[in-house]
C-alpha atoms as a PDB file:
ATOM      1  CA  UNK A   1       9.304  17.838  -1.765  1.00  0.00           C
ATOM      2  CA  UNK A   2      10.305  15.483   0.934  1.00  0.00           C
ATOM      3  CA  UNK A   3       8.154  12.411   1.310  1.00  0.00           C
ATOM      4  CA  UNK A   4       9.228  12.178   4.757  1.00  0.00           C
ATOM      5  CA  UNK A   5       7.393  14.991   5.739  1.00  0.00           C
ATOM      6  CA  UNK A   6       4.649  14.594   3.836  1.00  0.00           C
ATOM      7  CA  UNK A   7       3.648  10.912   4.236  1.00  0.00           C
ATOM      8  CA  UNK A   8       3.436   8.857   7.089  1.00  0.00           C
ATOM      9  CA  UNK A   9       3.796   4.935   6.737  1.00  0.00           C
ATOM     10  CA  UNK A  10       1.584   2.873   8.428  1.00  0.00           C
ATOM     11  CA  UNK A  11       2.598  -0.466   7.471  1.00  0.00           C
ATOM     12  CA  UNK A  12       5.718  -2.600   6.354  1.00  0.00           C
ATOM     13  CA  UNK A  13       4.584  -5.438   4.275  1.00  0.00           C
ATOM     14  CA  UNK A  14       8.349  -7.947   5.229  1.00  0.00           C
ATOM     15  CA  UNK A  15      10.406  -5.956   7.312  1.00  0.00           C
ATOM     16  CA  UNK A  16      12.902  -9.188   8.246  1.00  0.00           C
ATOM     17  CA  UNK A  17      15.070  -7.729   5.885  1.00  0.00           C
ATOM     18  CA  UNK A  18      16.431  -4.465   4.575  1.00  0.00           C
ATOM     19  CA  UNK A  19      15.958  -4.997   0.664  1.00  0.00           C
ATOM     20  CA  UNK A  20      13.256  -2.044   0.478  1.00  0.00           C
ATOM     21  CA  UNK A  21       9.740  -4.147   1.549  1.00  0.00           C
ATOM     22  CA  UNK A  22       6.863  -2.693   0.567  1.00  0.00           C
ATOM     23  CA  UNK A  23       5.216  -0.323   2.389  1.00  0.00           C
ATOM     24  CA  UNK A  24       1.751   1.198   2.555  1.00  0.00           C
ATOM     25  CA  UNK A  25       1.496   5.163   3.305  1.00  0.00           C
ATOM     26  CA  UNK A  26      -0.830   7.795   3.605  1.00  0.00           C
ATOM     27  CA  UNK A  27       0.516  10.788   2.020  1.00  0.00           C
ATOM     28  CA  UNK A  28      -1.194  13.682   3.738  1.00  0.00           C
ATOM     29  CA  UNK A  29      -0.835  16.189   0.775  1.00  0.00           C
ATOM     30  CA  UNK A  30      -2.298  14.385  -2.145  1.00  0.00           C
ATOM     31  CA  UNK A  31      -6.275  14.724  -3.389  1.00  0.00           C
ATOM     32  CA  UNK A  32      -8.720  12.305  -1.767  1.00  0.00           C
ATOM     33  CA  UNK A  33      -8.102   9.753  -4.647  1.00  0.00           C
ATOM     34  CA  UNK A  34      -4.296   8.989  -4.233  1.00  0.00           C
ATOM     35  CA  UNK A  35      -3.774   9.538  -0.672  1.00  0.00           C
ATOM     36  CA  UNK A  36      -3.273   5.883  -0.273  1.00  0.00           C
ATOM     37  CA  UNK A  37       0.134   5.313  -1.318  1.00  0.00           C
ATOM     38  CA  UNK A  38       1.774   1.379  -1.710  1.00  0.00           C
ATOM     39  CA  UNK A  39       5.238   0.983  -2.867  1.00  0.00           C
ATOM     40  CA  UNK A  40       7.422  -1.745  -3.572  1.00  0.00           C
ATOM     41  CA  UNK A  41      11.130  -2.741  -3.776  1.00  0.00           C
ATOM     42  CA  UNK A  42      11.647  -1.427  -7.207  1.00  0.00           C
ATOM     43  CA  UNK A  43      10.480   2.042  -6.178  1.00  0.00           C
ATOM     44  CA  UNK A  44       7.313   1.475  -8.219  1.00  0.00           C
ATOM     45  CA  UNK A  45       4.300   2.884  -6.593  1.00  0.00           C
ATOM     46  CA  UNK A  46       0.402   2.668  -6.419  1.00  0.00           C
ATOM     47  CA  UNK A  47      -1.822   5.255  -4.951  1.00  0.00           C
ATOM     48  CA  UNK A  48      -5.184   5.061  -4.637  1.00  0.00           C
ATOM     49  CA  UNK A  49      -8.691   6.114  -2.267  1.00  0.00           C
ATOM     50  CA  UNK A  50      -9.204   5.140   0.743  1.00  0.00           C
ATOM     51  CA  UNK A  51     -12.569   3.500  -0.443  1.00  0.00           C
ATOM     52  CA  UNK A  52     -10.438   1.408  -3.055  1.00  0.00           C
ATOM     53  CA  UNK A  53      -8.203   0.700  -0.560  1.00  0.00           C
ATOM     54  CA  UNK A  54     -10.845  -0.384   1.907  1.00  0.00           C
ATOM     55  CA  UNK A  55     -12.442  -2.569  -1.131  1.00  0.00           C
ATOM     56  CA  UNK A  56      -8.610  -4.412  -1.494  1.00  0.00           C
ATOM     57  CA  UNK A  57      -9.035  -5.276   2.574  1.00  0.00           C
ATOM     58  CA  UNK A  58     -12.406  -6.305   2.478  1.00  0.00           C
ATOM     59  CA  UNK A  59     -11.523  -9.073  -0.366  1.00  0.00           C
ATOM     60  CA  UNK A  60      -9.040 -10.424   1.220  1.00  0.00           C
ATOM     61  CA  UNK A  61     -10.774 -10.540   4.996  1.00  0.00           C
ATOM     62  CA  UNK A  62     -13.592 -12.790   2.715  1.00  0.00           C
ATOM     63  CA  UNK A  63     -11.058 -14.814   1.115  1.00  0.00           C
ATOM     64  CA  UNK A  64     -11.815 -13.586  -2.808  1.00  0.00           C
ATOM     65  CA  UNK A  65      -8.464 -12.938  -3.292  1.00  0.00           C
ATOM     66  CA  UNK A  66      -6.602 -16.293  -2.107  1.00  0.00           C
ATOM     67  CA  UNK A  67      -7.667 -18.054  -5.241  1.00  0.00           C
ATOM     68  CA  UNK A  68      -5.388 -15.202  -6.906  1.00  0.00           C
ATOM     69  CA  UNK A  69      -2.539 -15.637  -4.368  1.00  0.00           C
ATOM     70  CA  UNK A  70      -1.959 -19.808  -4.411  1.00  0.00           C
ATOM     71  CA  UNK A  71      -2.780 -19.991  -8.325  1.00  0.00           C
ATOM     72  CA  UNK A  72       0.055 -17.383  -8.697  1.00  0.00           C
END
């Protein structure tokens, strides 16, 4: 099928360039669990609730992921 028409993006995590940034979806077919879709420049992807997903943003609103970011 054609993601196109199943998924709509909702963010563009760069988009100063055109080397494939990655992008964050929601794919409107998938189960509850995986209708979070992330995917990068390699074509990899991640998908995941949108519980989980809401856990990722509420880390980094309190700051419990920078330590991961700058020691990286």
């Amino acid at each position: 099928m054609d993601d196109s028409a199943r998924m709509t993006r909702f963010a563009r995590l760069c988009g100063q360039c055109s080397c494939g940034c990655p992008e964050l979806f929601l794919d409107h077919e998938a189960p509850a669990e995986r209708r979070i879709v992330i995917t990068d420049d390699f074509g990899q992807r991640i998908a995941m609730s949108a519980g989980q997903f809401q856990e990722l943003i509420d880390q980094a609103r309190s700051g419990a992921l920078d330590a991961a970011v700058t020691a990286g």
